[in-house]
Protein backbone atom coordinates (compact mmCIF):
# COMPACT_ATOMS: atom_id res chain seq x y z
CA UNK A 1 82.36 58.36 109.53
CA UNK A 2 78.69 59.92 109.76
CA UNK A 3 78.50 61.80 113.30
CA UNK A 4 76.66 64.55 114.88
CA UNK A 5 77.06 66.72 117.61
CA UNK A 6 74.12 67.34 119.76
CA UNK A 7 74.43 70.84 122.25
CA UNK A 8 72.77 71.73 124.89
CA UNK A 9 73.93 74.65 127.68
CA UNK A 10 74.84 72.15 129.94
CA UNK A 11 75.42 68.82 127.94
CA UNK A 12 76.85 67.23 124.54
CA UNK A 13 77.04 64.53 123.49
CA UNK A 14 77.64 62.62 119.65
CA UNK A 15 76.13 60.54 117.59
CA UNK A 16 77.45 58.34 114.83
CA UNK A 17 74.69 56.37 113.09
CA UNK A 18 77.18 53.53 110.98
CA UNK A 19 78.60 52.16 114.25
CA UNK A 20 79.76 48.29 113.93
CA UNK A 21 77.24 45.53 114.40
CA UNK A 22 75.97 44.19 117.24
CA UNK A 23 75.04 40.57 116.83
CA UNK A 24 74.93 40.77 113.23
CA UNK A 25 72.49 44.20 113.41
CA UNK A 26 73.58 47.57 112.27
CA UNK A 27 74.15 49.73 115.59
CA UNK A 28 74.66 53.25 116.34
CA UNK A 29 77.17 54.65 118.71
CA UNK A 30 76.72 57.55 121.44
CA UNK A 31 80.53 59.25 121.90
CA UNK A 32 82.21 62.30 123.42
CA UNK A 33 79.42 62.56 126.10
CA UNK A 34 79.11 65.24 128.85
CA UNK A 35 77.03 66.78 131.08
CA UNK A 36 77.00 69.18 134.22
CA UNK A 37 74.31 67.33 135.64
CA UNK A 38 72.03 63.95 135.61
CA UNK A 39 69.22 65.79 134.18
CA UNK A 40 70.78 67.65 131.54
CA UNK A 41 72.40 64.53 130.55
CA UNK A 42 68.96 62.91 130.46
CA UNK A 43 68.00 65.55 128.18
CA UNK A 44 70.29 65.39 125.38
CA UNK A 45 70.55 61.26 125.43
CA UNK A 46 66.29 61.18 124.80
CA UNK A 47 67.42 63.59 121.58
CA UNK A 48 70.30 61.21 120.38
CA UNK A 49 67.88 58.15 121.15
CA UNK A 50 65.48 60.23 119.07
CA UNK A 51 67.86 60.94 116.20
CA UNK A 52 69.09 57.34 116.14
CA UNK A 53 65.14 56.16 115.34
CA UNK A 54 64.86 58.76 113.12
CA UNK A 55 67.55 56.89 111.02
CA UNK A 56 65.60 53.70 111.43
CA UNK A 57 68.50 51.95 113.87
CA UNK A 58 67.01 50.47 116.93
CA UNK A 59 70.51 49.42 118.57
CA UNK A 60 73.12 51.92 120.65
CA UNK A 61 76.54 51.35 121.96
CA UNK A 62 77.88 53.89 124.93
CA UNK A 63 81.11 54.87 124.64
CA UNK A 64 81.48 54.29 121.35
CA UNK A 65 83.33 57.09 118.98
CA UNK A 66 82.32 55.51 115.78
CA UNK A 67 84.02 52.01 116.17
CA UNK A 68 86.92 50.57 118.40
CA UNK A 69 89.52 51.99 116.42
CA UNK A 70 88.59 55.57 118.30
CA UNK A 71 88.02 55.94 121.91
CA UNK A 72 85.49 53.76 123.73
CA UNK A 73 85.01 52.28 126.91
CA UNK A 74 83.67 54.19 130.65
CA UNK A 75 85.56 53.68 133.92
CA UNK A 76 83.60 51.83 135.93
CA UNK A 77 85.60 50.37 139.33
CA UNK A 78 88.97 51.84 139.83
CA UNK A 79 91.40 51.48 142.86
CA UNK A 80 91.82 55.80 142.43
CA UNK A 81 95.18 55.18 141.48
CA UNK A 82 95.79 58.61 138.19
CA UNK A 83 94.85 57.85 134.54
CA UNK A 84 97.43 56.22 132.39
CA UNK A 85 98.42 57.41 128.91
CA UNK A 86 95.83 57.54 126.77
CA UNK A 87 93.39 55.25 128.97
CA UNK A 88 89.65 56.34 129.22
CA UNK A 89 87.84 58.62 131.44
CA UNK A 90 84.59 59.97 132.53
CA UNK A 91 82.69 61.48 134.98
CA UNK A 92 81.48 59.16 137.84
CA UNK A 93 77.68 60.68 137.41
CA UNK A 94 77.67 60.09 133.76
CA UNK A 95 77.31 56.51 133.16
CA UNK A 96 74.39 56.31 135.66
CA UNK A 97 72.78 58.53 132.86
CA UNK A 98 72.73 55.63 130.43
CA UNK A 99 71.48 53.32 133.00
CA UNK A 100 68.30 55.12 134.27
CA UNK A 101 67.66 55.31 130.44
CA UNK A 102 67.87 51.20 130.06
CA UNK A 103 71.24 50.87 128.68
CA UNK A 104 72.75 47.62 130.26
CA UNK A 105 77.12 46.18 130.05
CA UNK A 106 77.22 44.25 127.15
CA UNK A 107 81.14 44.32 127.30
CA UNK A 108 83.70 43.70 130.15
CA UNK A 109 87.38 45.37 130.44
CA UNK A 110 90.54 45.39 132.70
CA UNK A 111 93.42 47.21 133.13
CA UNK A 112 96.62 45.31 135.37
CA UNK A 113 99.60 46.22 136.64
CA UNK A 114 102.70 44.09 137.34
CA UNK A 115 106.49 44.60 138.94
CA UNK A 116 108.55 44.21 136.26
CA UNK A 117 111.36 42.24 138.36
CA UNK A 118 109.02 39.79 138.54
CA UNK A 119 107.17 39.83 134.82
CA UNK A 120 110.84 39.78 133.29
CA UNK A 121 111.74 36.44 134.87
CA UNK A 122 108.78 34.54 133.65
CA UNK A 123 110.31 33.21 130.01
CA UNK A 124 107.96 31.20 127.92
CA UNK A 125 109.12 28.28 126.05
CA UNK A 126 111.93 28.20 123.08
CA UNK A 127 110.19 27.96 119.49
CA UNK A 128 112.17 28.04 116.31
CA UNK A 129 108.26 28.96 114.23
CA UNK A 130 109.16 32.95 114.61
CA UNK A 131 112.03 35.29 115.71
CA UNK A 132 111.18 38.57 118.15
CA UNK A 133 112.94 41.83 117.22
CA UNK A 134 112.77 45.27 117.95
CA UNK A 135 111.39 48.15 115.34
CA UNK A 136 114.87 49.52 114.13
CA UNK A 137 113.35 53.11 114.31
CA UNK A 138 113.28 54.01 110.30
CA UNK A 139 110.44 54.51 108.06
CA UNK A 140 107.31 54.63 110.86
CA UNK A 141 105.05 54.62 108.34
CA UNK A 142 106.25 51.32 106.95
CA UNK A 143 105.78 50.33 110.21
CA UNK A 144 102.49 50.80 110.27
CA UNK A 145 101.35 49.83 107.07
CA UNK A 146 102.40 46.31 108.84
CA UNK A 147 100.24 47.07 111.55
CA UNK A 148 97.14 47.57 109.95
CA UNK A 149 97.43 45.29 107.51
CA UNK A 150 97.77 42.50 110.67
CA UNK A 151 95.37 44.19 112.92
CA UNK A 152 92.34 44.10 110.40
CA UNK A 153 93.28 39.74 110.17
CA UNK A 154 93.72 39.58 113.71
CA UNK A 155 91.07 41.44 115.33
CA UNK A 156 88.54 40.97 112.86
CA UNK A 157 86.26 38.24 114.50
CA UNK A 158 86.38 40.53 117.75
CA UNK A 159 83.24 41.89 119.00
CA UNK A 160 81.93 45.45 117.62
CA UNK A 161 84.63 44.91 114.78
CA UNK A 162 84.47 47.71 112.11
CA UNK A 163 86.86 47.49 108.96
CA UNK A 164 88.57 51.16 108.40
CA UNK A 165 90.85 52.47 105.54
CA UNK A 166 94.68 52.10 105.94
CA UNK A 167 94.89 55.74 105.50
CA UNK A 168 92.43 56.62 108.55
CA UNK A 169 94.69 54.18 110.47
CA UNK A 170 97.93 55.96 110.05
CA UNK A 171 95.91 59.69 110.44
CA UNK A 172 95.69 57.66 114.14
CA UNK A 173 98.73 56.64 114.87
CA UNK A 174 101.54 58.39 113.19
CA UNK A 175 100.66 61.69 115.31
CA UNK A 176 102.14 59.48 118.20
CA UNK A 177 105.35 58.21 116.62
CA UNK A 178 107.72 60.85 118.75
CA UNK A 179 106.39 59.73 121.77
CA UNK A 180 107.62 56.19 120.87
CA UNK A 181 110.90 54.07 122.05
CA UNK A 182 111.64 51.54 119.75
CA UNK A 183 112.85 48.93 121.97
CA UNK A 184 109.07 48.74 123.14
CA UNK A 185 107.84 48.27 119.40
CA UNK A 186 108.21 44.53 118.66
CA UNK A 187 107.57 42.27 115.69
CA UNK A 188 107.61 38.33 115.74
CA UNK A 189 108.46 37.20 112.07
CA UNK A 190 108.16 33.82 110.98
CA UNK A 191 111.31 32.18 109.29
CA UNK A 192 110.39 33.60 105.46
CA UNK A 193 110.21 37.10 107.14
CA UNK A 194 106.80 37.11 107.24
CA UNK A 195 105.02 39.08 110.49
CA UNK A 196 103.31 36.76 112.61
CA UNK A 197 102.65 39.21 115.36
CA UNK A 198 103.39 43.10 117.03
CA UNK A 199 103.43 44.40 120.14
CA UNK A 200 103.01 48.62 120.82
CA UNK A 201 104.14 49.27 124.28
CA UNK A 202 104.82 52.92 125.32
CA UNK A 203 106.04 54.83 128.42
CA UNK A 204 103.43 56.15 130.94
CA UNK A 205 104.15 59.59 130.27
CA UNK A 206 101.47 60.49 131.58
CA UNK A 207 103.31 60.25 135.08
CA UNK A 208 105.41 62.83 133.63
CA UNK A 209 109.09 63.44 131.33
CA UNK A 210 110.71 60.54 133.27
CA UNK A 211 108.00 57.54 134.31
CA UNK A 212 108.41 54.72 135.86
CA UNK A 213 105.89 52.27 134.45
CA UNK A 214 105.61 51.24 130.58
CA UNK A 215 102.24 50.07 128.84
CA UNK A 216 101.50 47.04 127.33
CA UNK A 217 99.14 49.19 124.85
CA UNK A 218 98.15 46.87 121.93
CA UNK A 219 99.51 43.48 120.72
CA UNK A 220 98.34 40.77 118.04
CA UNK A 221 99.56 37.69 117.02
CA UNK A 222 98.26 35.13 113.81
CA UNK A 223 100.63 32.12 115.56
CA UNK A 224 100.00 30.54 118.33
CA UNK A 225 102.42 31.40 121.39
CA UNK A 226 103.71 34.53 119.24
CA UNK A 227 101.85 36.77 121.67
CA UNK A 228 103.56 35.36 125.02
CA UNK A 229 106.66 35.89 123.52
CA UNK A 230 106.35 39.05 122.52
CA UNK A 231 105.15 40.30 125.85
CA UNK A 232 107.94 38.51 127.65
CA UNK A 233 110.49 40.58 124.69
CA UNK A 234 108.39 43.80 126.34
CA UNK A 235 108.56 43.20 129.93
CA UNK A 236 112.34 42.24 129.92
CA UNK A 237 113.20 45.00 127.50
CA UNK A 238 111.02 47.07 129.40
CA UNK A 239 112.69 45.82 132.69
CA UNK A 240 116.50 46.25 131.59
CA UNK A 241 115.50 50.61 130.26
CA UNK A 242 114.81 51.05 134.15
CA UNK A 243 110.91 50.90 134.05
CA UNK A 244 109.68 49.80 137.02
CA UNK A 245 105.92 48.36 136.53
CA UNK A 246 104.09 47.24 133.76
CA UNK A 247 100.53 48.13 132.55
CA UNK A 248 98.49 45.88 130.78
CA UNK A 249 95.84 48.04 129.31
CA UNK A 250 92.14 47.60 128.28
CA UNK A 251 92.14 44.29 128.04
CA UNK A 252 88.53 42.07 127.38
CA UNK A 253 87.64 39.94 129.91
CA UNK A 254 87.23 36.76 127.98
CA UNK A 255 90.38 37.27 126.15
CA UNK A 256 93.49 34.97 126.51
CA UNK A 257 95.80 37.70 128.11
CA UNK A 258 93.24 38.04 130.52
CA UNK A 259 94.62 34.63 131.70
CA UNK A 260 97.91 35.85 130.90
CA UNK A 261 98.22 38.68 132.29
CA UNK A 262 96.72 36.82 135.60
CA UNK A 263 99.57 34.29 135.45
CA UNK A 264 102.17 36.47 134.94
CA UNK A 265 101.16 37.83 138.69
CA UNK A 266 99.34 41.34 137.65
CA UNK A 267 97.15 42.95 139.49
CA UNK A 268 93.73 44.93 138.20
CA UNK A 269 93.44 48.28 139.15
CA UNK A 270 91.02 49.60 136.72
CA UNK A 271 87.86 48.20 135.32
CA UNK A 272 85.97 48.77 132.03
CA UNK A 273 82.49 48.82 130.33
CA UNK A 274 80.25 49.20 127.11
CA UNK A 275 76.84 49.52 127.69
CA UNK A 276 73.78 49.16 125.00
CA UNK A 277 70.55 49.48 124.36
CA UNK A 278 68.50 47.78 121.75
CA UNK A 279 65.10 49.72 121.66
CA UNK A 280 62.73 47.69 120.12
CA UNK A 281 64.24 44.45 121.76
């Protein structure tokens, strides 16, 4: 991943130049941004926007850390309620940077939260195309071998989509295996033991040692229903280890577990965005 780190006294902010494409077109990304105030932020964004010319790109995505693998996405409505494991933040000031410079949403996020009494109750239909069953806690880095190798079919026609290397993946996610219950890791395998979908849920520990809400943090599915039943397997499981409340987290507007997540009687809380900026359009 090509980045650079731009410095000023009172601002910094990154820039990787092989960001995903946007509409078909090569884009750079602008990550890991800061800045005391609106003007120093000013500052340093003119010399990423100059740097990212100077490359010959004419398109920028903000937050962006290189692709959606890493972090991305700004806070922009929230009902004040405290961050949520690994969920996004910023300073309130610092998107309003961007937008003085022209950089407009070109992506839409949520974050929902539902009683689990309630989410537990809601079973989908019976299907005999795949079974749901928990990770049985050995060999995590089997387990997510199986994850990449579904993620990169599953999410692959999503928007800002960037391939990366199985071995980047797992540099991602195996720091986090300790933190991980395995009743909240579920698979949904097809009758030849194939994997037709995951779920990742983990506690909220950001509330602390002992929290009472569990997040919905990433699922995928390449059969149709597989994802409703696996986040039905999550919200009883969930339900029946004591957790009160559910988070569904950073989840795109136009997705189906928008819908979902709707239907199954969550609330939003927290809202999302990418901005961009294509300069010569």
């Amino acid at each position: 991943m090509t980045k650079e780190t731009i410095k000023t006294a009172d601002a910094k902010l990154t820039v990787y130049l092989n960001g995903p494409n946007w509409d078909g077109i090569p884009a750079a990304t602008f990550g890991e941004f800061c800045c005391k105030t609106t003007d120093a932020g000013a500052e340093i964004l003119l010399k990423g926007i100059e740097r990212v010319q100077d490359a010959g790109l004419d398109r920028i995505i903000w937050p962006m850390s290189g692709d959606t693998w890493h972090s991305y996405r700004f806070v922009s409505d929230s009902d004040g309620s405290a961050p949520f494991l690994m969920e996004p933040s910023n300073k309130p000031h610092e998107p309003e940077v961007f937008r003085s410079a022209g950089f407009t949403e070109i992506s839409q996020y949520f974050s929902a939260r539902v009683p689990l009494q309630a989410a537990a109750g809601s079973a989908p239909p019976e299907t005999d195309g795949f079974v749901v069953e928990e990770w049985d806690g050995t060999d995590p880095e089997a387990l997510f071998r199986q994850v990449f190798e579904l993620s990169t079919r599953a999410f692959s026609n999503n928007a800002f989509y960037k391939p990366i290397s199985e071995a980047d993946f797992l540099a991602m996610y195996m720091p986090v295996v300790p933190m991980m219950k395995r009743d909240l890791i579920l698979f949904a395998r097809r009758r030849d033991g194939t994997l037709a979908g995951f779920l990742f849920g983990i506690p909220n520990y950001a509330e602390g040692p002992d929290p009472t809400s569990a997040i919905l943090k990433t699922y995928a599915s390449l059969e149709p229903g597989a994802g409703r039943h696996l986040a039905h397997r999550f919200h009883k499981t969930a339900f029946s280890m004591g957790y009160e409340t559910a988070i569904h987290a950073l989840i795109h507007d136009d997705n189906s577990s928008a819908d979902r997540s709707a239907t199954e009687g969550a609330t939003i809380f927290r809202r999302y965005s990418l901005l961009g900026q294509k300069l010569n359009g």
